[in-house]
C-alpha atoms as a PDB file:
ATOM      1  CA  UNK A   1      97.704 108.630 117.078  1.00  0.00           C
ATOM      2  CA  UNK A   2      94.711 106.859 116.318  1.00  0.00           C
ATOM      3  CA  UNK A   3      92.621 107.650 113.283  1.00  0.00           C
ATOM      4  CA  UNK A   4      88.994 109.887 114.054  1.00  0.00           C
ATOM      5  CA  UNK A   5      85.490 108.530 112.939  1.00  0.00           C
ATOM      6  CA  UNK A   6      85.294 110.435 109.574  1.00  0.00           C
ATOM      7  CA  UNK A   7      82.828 110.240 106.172  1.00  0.00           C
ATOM      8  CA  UNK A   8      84.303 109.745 103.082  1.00  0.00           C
ATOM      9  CA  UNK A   9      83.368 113.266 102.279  1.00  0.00           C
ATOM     10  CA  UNK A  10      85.565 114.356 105.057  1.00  0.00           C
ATOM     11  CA  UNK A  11      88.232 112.272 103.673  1.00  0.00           C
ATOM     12  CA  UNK A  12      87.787 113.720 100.297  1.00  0.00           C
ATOM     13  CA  UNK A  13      88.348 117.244 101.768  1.00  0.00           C
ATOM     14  CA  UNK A  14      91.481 116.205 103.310  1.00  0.00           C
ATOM     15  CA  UNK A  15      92.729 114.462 100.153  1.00  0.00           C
ATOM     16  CA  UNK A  16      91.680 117.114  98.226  1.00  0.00           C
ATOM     17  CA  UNK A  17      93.810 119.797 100.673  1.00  0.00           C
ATOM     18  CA  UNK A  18      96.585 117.268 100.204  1.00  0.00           C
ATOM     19  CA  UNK A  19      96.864 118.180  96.010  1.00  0.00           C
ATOM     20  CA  UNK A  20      94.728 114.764  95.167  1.00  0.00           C
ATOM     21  CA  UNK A  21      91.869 115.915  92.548  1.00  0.00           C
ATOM     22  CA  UNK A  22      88.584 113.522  92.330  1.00  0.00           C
ATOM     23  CA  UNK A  23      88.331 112.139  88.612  1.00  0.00           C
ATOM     24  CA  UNK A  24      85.829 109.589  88.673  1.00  0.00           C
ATOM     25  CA  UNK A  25      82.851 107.964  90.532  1.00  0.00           C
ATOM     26  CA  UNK A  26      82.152 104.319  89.922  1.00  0.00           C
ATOM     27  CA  UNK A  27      79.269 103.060  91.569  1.00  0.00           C
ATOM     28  CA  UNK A  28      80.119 103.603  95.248  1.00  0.00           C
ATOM     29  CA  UNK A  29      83.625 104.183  95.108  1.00  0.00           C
ATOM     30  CA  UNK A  30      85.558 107.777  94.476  1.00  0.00           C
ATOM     31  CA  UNK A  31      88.592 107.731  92.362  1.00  0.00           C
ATOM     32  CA  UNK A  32      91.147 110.522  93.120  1.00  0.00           C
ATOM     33  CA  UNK A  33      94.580 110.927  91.571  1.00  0.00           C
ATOM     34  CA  UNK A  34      97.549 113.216  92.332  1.00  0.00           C
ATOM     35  CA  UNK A  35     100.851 112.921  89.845  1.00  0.00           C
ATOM     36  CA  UNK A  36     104.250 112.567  91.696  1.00  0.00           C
ATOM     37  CA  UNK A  37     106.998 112.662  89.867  1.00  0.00           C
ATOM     38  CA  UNK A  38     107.062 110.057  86.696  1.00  0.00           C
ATOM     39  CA  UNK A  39     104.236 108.220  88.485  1.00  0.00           C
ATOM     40  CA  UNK A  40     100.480 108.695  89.101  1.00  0.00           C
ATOM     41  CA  UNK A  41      98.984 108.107  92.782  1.00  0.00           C
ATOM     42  CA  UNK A  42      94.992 106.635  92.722  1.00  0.00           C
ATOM     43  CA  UNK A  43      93.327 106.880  95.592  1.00  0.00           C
ATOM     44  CA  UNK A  44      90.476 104.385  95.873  1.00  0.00           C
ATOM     45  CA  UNK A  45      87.668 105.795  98.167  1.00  0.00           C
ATOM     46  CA  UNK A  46      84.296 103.882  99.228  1.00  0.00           C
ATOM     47  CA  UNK A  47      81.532 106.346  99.433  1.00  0.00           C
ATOM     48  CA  UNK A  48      80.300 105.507 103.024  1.00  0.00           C
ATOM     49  CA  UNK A  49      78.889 107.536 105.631  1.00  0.00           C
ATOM     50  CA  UNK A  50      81.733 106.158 107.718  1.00  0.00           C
ATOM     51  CA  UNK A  51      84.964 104.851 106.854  1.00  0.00           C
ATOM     52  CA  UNK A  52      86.549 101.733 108.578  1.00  0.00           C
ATOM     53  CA  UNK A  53      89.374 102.521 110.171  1.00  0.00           C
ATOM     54  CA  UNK A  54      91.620  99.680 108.283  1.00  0.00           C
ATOM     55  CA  UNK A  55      90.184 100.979 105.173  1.00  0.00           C
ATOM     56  CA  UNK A  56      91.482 104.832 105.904  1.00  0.00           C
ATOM     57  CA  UNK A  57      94.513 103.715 107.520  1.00  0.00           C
ATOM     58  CA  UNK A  58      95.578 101.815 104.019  1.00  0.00           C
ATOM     59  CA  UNK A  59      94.589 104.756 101.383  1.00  0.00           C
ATOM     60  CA  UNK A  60      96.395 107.359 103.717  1.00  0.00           C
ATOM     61  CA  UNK A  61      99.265 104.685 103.407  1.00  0.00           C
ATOM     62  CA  UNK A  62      98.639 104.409  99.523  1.00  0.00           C
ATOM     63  CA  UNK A  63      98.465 108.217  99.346  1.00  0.00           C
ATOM     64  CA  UNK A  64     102.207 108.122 100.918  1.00  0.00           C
ATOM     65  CA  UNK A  65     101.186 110.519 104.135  1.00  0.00           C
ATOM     66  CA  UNK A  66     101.430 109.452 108.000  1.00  0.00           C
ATOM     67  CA  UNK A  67      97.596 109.660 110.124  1.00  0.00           C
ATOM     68  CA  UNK A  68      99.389 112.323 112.068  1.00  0.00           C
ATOM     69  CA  UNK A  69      99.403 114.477 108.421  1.00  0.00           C
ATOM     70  CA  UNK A  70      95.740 113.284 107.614  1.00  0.00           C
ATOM     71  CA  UNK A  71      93.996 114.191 110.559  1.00  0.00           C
ATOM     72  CA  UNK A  72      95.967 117.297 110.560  1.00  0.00           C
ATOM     73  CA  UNK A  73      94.299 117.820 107.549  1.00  0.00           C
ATOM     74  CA  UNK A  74      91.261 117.036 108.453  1.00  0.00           C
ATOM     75  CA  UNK A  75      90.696 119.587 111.228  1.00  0.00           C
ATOM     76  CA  UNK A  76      92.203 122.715 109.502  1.00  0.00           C
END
């Protein structure tokens, strides 16, 4: 499945429905964190009107989902 054209806004909002919380803004980048077990997940998000697609691809990998669980999160 190949990843949709999507704001980091829209990512946010699928993070967000995924139990990630937003903590921070520094500068131009978002920081959201979800705990998991013993261990703490950061998420590091650049605030563009468009995301690159390597760029999503490798913080939906960090975030420990598949593309087929984020942009089923991204359309409900």
């Amino acid at each position: 499945m190949s990843l949709p054209a999507i704001s980091a806004r829209q990512a946010i909002r699928a993070f967000n429905k995924a139990g990630f919380a937003w903590v921070r803004q520094a500068g131009s980048h978002i920081l959201m964190q979800k705990h998991v077990k013993n261990s703490t997940v950061t998420l590091v998000i650049p605030n563009h009107h468009e995301l690159a697609k390597g760029t999503l691809r490798a913080i939906i990998r960090k975030a420990g989902m598949s593309v087929e669980d984020f942009v089923s999160l991204t359309r409900s």
